[in-house]
Protein backbone atom coordinates (compact mmCIF):
# COMPACT_ATOMS: atom_id res chain seq x y z
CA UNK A 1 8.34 -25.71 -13.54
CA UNK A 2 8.11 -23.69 -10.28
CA UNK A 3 8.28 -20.10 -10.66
CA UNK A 4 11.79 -19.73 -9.19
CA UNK A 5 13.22 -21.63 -11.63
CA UNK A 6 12.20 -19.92 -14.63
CA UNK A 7 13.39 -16.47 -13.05
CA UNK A 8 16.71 -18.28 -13.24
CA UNK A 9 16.72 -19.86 -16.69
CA UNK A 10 15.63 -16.40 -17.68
CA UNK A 11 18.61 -14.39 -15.45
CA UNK A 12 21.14 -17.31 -16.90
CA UNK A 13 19.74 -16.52 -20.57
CA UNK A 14 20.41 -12.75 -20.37
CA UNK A 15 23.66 -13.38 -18.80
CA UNK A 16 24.62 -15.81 -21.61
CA UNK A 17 23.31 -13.21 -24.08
CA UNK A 18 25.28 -10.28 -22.17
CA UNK A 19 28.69 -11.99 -22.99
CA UNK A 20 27.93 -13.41 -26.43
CA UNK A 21 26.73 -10.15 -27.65
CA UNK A 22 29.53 -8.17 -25.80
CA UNK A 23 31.97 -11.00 -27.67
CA UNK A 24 30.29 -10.74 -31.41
CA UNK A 25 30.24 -6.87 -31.40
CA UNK A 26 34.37 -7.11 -30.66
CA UNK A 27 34.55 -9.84 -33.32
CA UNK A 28 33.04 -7.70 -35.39
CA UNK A 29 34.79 -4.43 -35.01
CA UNK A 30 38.39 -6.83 -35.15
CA UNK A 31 39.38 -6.80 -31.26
CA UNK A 32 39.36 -3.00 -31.12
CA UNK A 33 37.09 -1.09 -29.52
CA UNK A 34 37.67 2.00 -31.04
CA UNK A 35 36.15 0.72 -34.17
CA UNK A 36 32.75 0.30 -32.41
CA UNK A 37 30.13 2.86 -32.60
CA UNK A 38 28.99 2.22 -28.59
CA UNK A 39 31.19 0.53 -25.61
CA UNK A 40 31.26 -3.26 -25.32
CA UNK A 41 29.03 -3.04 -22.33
CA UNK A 42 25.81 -1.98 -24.44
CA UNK A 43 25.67 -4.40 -27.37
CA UNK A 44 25.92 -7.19 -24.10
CA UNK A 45 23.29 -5.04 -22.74
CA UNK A 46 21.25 -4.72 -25.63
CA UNK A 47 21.22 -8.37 -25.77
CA UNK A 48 20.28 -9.28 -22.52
CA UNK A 49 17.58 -6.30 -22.18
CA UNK A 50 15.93 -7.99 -25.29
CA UNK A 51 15.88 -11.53 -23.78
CA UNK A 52 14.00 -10.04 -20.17
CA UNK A 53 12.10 -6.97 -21.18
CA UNK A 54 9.75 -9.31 -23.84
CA UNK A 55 9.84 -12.45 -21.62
CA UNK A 56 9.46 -10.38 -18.77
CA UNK A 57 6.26 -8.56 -19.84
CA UNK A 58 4.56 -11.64 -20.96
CA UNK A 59 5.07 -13.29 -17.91
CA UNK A 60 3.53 -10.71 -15.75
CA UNK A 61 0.38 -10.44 -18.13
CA UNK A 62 -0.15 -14.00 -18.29
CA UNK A 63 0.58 -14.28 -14.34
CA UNK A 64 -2.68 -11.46 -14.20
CA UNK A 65 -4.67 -12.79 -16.76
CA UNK A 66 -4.69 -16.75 -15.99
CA UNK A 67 -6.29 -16.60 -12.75
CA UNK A 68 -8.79 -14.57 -14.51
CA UNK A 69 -9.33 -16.90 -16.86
CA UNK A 70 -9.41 -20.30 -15.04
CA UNK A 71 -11.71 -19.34 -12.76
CA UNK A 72 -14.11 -17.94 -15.28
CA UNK A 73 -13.84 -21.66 -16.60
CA UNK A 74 -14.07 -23.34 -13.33
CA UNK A 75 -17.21 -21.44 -12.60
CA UNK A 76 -18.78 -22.11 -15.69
CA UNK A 77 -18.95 -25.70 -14.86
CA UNK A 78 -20.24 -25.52 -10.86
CA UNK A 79 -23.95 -25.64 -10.52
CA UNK A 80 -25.98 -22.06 -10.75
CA UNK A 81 -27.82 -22.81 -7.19
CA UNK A 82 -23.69 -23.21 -6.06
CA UNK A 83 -23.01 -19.64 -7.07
CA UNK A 84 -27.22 -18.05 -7.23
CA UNK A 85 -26.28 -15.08 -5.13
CA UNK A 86 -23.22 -12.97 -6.16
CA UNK A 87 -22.12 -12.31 -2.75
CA UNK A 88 -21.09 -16.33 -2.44
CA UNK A 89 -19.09 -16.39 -5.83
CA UNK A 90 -15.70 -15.49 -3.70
CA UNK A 91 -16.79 -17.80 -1.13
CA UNK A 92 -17.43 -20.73 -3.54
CA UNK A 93 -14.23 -20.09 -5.34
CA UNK A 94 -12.14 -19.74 -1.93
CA UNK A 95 -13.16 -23.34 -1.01
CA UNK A 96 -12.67 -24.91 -4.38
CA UNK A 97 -8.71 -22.96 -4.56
CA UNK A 98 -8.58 -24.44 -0.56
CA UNK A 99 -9.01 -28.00 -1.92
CA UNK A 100 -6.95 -27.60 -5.04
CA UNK A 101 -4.14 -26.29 -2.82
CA UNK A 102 -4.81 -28.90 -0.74
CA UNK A 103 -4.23 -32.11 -3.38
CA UNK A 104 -1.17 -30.24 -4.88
CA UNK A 105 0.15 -30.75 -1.21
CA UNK A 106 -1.17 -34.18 -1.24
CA UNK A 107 0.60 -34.79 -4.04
CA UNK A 108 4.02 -32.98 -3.30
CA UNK A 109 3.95 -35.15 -0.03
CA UNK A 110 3.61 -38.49 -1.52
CA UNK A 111 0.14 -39.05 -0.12
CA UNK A 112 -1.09 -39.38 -3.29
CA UNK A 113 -0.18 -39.64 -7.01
CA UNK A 114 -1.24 -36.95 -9.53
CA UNK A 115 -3.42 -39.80 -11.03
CA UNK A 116 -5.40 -40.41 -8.35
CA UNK A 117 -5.36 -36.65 -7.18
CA UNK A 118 -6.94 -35.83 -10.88
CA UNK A 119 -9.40 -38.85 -10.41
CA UNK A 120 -10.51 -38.87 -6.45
CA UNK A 121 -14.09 -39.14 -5.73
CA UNK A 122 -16.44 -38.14 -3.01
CA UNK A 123 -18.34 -41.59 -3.64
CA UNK A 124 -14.80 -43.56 -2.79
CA UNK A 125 -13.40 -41.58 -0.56
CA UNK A 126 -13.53 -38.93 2.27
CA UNK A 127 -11.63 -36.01 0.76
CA UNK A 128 -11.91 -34.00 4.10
CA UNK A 129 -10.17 -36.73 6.02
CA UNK A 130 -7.33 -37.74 3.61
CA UNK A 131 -6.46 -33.80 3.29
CA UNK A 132 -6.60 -33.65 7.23
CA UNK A 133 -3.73 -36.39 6.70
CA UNK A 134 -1.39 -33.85 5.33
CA UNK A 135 -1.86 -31.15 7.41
CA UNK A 136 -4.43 -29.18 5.19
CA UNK A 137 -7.47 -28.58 7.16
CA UNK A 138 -11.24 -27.83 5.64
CA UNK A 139 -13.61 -26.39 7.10
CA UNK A 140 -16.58 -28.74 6.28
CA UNK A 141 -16.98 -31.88 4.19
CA UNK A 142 -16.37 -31.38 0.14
CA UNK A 143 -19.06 -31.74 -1.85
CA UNK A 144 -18.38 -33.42 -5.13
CA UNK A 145 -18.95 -30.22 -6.87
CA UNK A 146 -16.26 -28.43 -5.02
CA UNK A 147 -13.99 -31.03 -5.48
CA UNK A 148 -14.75 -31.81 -9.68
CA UNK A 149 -14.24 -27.76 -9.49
CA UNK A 150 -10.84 -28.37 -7.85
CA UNK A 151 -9.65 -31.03 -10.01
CA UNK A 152 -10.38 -29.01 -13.01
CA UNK A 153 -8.63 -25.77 -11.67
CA UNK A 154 -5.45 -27.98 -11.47
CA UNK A 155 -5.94 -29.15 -14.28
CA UNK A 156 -6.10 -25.88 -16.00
CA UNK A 157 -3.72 -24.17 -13.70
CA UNK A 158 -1.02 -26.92 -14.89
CA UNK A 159 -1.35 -26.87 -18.22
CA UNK A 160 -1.41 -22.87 -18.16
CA UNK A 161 1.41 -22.49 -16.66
CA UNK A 162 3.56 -24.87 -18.73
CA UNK A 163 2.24 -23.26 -21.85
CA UNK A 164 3.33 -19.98 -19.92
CA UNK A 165 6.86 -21.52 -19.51
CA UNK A 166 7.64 -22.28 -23.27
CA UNK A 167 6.29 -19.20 -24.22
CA UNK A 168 7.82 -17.08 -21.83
CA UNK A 169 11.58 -18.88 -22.81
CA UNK A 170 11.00 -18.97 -26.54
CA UNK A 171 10.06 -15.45 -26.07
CA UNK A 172 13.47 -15.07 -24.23
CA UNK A 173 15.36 -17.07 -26.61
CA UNK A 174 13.88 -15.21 -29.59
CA UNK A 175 14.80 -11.58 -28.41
CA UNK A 176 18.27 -12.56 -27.27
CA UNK A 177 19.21 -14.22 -30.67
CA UNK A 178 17.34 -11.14 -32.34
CA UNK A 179 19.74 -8.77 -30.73
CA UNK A 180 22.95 -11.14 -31.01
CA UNK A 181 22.25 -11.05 -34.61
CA UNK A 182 22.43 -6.84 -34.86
CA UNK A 183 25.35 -7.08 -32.26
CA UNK A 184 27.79 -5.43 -35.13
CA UNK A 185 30.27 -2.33 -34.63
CA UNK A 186 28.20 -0.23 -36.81
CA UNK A 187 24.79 -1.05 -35.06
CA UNK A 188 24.15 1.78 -32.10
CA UNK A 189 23.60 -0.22 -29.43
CA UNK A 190 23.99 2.86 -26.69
CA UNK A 191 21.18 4.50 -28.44
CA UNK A 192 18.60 1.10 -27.95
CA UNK A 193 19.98 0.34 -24.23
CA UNK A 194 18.93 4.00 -23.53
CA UNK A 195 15.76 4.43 -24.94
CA UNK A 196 14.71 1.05 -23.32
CA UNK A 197 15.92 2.76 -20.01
CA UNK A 198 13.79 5.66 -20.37
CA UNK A 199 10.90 3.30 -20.82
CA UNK A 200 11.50 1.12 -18.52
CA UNK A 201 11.11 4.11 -16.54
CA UNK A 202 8.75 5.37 -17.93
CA UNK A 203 6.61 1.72 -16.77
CA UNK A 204 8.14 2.31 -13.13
CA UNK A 205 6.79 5.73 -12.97
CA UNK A 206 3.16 4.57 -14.32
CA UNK A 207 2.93 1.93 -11.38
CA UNK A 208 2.33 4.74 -8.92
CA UNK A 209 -0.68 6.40 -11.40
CA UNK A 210 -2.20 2.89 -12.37
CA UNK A 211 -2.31 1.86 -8.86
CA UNK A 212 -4.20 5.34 -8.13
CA UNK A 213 -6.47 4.85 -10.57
CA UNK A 214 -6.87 1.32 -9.39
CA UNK A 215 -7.71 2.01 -5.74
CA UNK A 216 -10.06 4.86 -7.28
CA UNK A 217 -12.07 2.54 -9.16
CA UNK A 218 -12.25 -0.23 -6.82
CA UNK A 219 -13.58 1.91 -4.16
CA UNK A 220 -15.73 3.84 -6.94
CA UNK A 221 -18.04 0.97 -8.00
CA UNK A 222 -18.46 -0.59 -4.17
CA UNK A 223 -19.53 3.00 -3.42
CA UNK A 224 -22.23 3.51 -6.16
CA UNK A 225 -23.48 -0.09 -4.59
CA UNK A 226 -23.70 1.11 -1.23
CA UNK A 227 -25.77 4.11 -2.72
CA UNK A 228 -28.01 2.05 -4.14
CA UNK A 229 -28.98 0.84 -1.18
CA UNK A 230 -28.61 3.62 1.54
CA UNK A 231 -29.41 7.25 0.61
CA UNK A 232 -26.44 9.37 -0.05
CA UNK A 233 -28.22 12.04 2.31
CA UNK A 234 -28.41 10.00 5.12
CA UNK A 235 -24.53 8.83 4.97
CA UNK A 236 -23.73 12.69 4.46
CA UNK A 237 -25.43 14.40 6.78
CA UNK A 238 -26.77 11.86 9.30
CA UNK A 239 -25.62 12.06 13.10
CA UNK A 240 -26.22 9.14 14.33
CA UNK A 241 -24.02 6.04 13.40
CA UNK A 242 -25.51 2.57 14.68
CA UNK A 243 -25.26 -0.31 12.04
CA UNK A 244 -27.37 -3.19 12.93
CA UNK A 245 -26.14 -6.69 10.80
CA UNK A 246 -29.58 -8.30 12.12
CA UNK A 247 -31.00 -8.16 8.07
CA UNK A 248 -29.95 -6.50 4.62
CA UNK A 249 -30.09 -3.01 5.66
CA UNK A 250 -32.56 -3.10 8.73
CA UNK A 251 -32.52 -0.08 10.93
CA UNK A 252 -28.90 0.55 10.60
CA UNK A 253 -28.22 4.65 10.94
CA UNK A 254 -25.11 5.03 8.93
CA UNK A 255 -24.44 9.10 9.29
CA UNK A 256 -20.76 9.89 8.83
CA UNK A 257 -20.46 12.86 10.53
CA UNK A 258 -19.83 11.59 13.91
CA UNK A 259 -17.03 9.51 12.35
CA UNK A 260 -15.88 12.83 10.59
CA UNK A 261 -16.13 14.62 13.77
CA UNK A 262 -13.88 12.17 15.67
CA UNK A 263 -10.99 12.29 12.72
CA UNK A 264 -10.76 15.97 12.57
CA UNK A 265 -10.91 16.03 16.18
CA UNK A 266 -8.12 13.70 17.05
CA UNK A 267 -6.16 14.69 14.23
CA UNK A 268 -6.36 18.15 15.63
CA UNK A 269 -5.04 17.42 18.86
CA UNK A 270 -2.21 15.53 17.14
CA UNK A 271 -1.30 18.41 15.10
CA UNK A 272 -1.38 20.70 18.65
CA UNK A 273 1.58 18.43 19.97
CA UNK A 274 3.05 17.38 17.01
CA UNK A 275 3.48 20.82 15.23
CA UNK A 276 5.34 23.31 17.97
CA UNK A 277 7.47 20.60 19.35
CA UNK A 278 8.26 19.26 15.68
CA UNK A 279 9.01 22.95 14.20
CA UNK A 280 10.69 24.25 17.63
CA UNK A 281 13.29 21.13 17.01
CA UNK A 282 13.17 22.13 13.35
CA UNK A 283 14.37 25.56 14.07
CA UNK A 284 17.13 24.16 16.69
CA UNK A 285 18.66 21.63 14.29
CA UNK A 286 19.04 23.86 11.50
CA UNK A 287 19.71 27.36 13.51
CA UNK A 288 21.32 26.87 17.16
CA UNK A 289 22.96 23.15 16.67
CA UNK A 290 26.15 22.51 16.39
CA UNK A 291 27.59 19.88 13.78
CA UNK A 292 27.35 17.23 16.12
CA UNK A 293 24.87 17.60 18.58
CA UNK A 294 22.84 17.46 14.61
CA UNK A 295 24.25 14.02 13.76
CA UNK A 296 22.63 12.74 17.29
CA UNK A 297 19.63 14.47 17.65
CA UNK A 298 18.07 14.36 13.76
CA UNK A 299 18.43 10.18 13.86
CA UNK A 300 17.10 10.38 17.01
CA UNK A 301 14.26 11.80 16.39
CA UNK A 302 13.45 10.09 13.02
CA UNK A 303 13.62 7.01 14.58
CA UNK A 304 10.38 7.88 15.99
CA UNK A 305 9.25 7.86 12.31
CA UNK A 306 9.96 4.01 11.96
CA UNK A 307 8.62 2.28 15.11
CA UNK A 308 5.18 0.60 14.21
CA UNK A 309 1.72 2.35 14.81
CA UNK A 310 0.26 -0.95 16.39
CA UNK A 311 3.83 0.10 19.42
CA UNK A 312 1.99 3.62 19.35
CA UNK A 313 -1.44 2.03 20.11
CA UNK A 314 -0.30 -0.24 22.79
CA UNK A 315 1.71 3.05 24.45
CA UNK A 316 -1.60 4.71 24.52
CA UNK A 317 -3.58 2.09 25.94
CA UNK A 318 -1.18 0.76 28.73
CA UNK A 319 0.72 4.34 29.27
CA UNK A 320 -1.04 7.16 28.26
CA UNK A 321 -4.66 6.19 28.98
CA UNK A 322 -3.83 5.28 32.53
CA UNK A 323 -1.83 8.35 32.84
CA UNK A 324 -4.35 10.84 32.06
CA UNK A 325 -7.27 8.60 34.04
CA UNK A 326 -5.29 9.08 36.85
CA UNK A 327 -4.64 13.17 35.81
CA UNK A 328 -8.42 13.84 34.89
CA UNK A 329 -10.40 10.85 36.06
CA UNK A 330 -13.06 10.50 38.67
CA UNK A 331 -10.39 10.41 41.70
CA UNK A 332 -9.58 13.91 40.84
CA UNK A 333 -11.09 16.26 38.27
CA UNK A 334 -13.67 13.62 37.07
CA UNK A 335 -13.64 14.62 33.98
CA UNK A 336 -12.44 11.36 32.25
CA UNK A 337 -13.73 8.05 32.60
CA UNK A 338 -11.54 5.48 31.46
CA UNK A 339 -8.43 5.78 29.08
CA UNK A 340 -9.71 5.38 25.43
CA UNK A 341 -10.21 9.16 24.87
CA UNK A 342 -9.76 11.42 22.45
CA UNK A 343 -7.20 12.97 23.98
CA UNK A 344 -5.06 9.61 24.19
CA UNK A 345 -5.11 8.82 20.62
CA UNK A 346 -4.69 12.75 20.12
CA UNK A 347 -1.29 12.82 22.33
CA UNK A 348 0.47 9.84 20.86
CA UNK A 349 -0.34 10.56 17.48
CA UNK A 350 0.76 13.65 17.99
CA UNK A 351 4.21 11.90 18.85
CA UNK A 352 4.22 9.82 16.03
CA UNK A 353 4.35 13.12 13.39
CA UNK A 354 6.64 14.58 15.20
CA UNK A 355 9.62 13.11 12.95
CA UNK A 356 7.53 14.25 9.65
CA UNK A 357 6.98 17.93 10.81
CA UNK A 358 10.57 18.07 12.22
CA UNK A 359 12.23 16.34 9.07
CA UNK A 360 10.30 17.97 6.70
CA UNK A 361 10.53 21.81 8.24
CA UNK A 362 14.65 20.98 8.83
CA UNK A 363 14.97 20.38 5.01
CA UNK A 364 12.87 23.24 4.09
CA UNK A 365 14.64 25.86 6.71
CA UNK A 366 17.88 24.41 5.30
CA UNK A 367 16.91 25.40 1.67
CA UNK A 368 16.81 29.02 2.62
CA UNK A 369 19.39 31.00 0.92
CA UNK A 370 22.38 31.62 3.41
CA UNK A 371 23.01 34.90 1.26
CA UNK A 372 19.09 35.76 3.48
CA UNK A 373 20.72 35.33 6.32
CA UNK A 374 23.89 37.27 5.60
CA UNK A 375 21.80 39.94 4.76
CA UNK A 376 19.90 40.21 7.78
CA UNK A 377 23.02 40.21 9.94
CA UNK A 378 24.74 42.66 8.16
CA UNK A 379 21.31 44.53 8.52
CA UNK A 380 21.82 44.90 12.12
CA UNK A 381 19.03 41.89 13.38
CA UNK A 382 19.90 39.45 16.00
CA UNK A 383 19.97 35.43 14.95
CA UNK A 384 16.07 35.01 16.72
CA UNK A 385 14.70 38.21 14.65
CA UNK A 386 16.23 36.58 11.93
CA UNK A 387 14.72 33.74 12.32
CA UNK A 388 11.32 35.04 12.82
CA UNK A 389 11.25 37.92 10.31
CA UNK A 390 13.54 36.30 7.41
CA UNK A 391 13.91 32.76 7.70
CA UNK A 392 10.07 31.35 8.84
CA UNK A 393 9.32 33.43 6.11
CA UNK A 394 10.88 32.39 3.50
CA UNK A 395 10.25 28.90 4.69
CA UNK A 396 6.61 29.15 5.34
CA UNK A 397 5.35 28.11 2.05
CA UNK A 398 7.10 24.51 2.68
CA UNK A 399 6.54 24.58 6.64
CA UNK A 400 3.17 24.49 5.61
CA UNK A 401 3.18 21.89 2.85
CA UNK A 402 4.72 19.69 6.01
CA UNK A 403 2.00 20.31 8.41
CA UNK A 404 -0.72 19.55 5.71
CA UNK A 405 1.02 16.34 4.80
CA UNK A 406 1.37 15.64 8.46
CA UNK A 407 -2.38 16.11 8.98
CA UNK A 408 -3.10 13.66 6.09
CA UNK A 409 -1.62 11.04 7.71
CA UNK A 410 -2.78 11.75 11.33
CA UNK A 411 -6.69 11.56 9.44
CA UNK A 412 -5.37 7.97 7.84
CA UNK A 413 -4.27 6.11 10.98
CA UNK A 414 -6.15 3.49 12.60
CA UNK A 415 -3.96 1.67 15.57
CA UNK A 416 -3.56 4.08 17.74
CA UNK A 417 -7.26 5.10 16.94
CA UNK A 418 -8.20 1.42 17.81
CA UNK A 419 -6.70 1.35 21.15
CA UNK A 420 -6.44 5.02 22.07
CA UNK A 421 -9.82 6.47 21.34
CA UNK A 422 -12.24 3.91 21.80
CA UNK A 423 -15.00 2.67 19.13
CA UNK A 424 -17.91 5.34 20.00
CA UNK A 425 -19.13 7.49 17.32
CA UNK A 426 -20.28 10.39 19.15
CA UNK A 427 -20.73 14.68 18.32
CA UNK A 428 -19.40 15.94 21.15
CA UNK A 429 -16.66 18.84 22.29
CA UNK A 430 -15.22 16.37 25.39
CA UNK A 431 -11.66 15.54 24.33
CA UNK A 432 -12.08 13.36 27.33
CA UNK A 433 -14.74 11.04 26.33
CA UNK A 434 -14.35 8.04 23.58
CA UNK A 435 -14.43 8.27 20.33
CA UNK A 436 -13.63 6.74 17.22
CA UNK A 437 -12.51 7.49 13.01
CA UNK A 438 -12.83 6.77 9.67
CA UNK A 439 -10.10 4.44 9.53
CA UNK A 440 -10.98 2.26 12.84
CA UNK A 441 -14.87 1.55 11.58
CA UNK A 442 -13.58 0.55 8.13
CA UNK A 443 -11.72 -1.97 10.12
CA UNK A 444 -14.98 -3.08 11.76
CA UNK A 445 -17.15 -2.96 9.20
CA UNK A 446 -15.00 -5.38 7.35
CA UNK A 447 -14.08 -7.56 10.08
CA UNK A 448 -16.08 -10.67 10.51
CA UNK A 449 -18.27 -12.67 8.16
CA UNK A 450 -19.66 -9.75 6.56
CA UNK A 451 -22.37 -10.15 3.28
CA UNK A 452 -20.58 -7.57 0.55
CA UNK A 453 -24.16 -7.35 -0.75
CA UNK A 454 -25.41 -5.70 2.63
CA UNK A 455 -24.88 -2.02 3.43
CA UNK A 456 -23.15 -2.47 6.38
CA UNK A 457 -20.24 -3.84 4.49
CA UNK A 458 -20.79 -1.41 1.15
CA UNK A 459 -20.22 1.34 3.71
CA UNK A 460 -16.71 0.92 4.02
CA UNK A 461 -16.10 1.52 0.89
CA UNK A 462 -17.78 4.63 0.90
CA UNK A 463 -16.07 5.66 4.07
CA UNK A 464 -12.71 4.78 2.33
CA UNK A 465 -13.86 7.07 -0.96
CA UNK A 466 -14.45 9.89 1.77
CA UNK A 467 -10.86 9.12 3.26
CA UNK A 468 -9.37 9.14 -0.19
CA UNK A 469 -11.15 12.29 -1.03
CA UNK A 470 -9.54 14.02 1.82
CA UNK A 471 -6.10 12.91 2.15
CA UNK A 472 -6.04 13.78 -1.33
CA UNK A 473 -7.36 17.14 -1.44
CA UNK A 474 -4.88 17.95 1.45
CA UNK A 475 -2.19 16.60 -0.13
CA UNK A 476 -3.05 18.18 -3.71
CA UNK A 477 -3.49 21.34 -1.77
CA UNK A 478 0.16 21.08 0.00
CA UNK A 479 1.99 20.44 -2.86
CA UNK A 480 0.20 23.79 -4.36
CA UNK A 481 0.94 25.65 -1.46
CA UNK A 482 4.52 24.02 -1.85
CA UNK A 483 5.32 25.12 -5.74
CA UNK A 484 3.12 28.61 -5.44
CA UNK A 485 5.51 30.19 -3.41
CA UNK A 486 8.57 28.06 -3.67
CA UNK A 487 10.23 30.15 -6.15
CA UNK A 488 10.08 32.96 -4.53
CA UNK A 489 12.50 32.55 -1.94
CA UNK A 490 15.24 30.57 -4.62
């Protein structure tokens, strides 16, 4: 039964359930309402929260869990000089889910029929070709151990998922007639709807920490691998970053610090632009603005929060970059060579946090107490000394919160990096010269037919644990900054 379907038996279920529950608890209490002990509306709730929550659950663990499981089976049965290295595991398993995919379009199309799909040979037939037929194209011939692996993954991806589907609507059916049968006035069906609310909640809010703890891990374990095989001295405090893919490990100098050097350094100049211009506008909005130049002017300059970074990176390569060649290039100052600089990729970042600084500080100067500003006034002070002795003040805590949030996403970009500041990883105090980030060499470490067993390709996964470590120690230390001193100024 495709997927969408049994999202829709299961919605048509709970609405079913919503209106015979709704109907018994009436029935129960005589037509009158009064004699319940919650509304109508939560015994139909109650009913229909029992016939998704259960069903729902079970279909998301068994939607995580059966890929897990079939291809644990599928690999059991492929030959051990198929899979002898672990690095070609994914690799085997990508081709035999290609073909699979690519006789369940066979099938859907007519080319075949599941019979033949479930008993197609390598000795009979050229798989390669016939899948070619229906617009599913391979990269090489497939070997009759791909292809028994293929047949058996449908095989056991079928008869999962029907198994899935009567469990996941008797599951449905069960909890719905649980809760029709407790559908009576006295039953407190308010009290059940709400404390599945609160956990449902409760599961929403846990997404964001499991997914943490997810990303932790998964970059964890690839970076105790890469240690394993590259000294954690070198990566830390070497200066020199050449990776060479010519063997498993080679003479590739993987230092970070010229990669650190290059995302402190462009973030820097970001921050430069983006933090007068964003707090000057801040101060404007919320100060010296009238009602509606505000409605104009704050959309306006949000908007810049929403275009795409890959828009920023081709402004700095076609705009800026020229721009500033023909500034400080060899035909006048000769101090810049070409356009990916540091000082390209700085500028336009720079642009693109000008919406968070600006937003950010506007909400934060808006918090302070008016009864602060009456005081000053009444005091004697001028609207700018206010401003500079009572309001940035009182706001700093949070104006500061927003600039360290702002730099931890200036040191996680990687577009504008890619076509702003070049791809050299260099120590050096020339904002004018090339360099490159954290976030662009991740990209090119990863990019190509890389061996995960090599440390070339381990590496970016330690560069991404020394990303993660950063952006969240800065943001760990804004939102201190942010509560220390926030209720000081309430």
């Amino acid at each position: 039964m495709p997927f969408t379907w049994l999202i829709a038996i299961l919605a048509a279920i709970a609405a079913i359930g919503y209106q015979m529950g709704r109907s018994r608890a009436l029935k129960s209490a005589g037509g009158d309402r009064r004699d319940l002990h919650s509304l109508p509306v939560y015994y139909g709730a109650n009913v229909a929260m029992w016939a998704i929550v259960p069903a729902a659950a079970v279909l998301i663990i068994w939607m995580l869990a059966q890929p897990l499981f079939v291809n644990s089976r599928v690999l059991a049965t492929l030959p051990d000089t198929m899979v002898s290295e672990g690095s070609s595991i994914g690799l085997v398993m990508s081709d035999v889910r290609r073909v699979a995919d690519g006789l369940d379009v066979a099938v859907q199309q007519g080319a075949m029929s599941y019979d033949e799909a479930a008993s197609l040979s390598t000795d009979t037939s050229d798989v390669r070709e016939r899948l070619g037929e229906v617009g599913v194209a391979l990269g090489s011939a497939v070997s009759p151990e791909v292809l028994s692996g293929a047949q058996r993954y449908r095989t056991l991806n079928a008869a999962g998922s029907l198994l899935m589907t009567v469990l996941v609507l008797l599951i449905a059916l069960g909890g719905a007639a649980y809760a029709y049968s407790k559908s009576t006035a006295n039953f407190r069906a308010r009290n059940n709807v709400e404390r599945g609310i609160l956990a449902l909640l409760l599961a929403a809010a846990s997404v964001a920490i499991l997914t943490t703890i997810g990303i932790l891990f998964a970059l964890l374990f690839n970076t105790i691998e890469f240690f394993k095989l590259y000294p954690a001295a070198d990566f830390f405090f070497g200066t020199k970053w050449a990776p060479s893919f010519s063997g498993r490990g080679g003479a590739s100098d993987l230092g970070v610090l010229p990669l650190l050097w290059g995302t402190f350094y462009i973030s820097f100049i970001a921050l430069l632009v983006a933090v007068p211009i964003g707090l000057f506008s801040a101060i404007y909005l919320s100060e010296y603005a009238g009602p509606k130049v505000r409605s104009i002017a704050k959309p306006l300059i949000e908007i810049l929060a929403g275009i795409p970074t890959i828009v920023y990176g081709l402004f700095a390569l076609l705009t800026v970059g020229p721009l500033l060649v023909s500034m400080f290039g060899k035909d006048t100052l000769g101090w810049m060579q070409g356009g990916t600089a540091v000082m390209t990729a700085g500028l336009v970042m720079g642009i693109m946090l000008i919406p968070f600084v600006s937003s950010l500080s506007d909400d934060i100067i808006n918090a302070v107490p008016q009864s602060m500003r009456d005081g000053s006034y009444g005091l004697g002070a001028t609207k700018s000394e206010t401003i500079r002795q009572v309001i940035l003040p009182a706001a700093l805590p949070g104006i500061v919160g927003a600039i360290l949030l702002a730099a931890s996403r200036a040191i996680g970009e990687t577009m504008i990096v890619v076509l702003g500041a070049g791809a050299a990883a260099r120590l050096s105090l020339n904002p004018f010269e090339a360099m490159t980030t954290i976030t662009a060499k991740i990209v090119s470490q990863l990019t190509g037919d890389a061996d995960f067993a090599s440390p070339e390709a381990l590496v970016a996964f330690a560069l991404g644990m020394t990303l993660f470590v950063l952006t969240l120690g800065l943001n760990v230390f804004a939102l201190y900054i942010v509560r220390k001193y926030r209720e000081q100024y309430d």
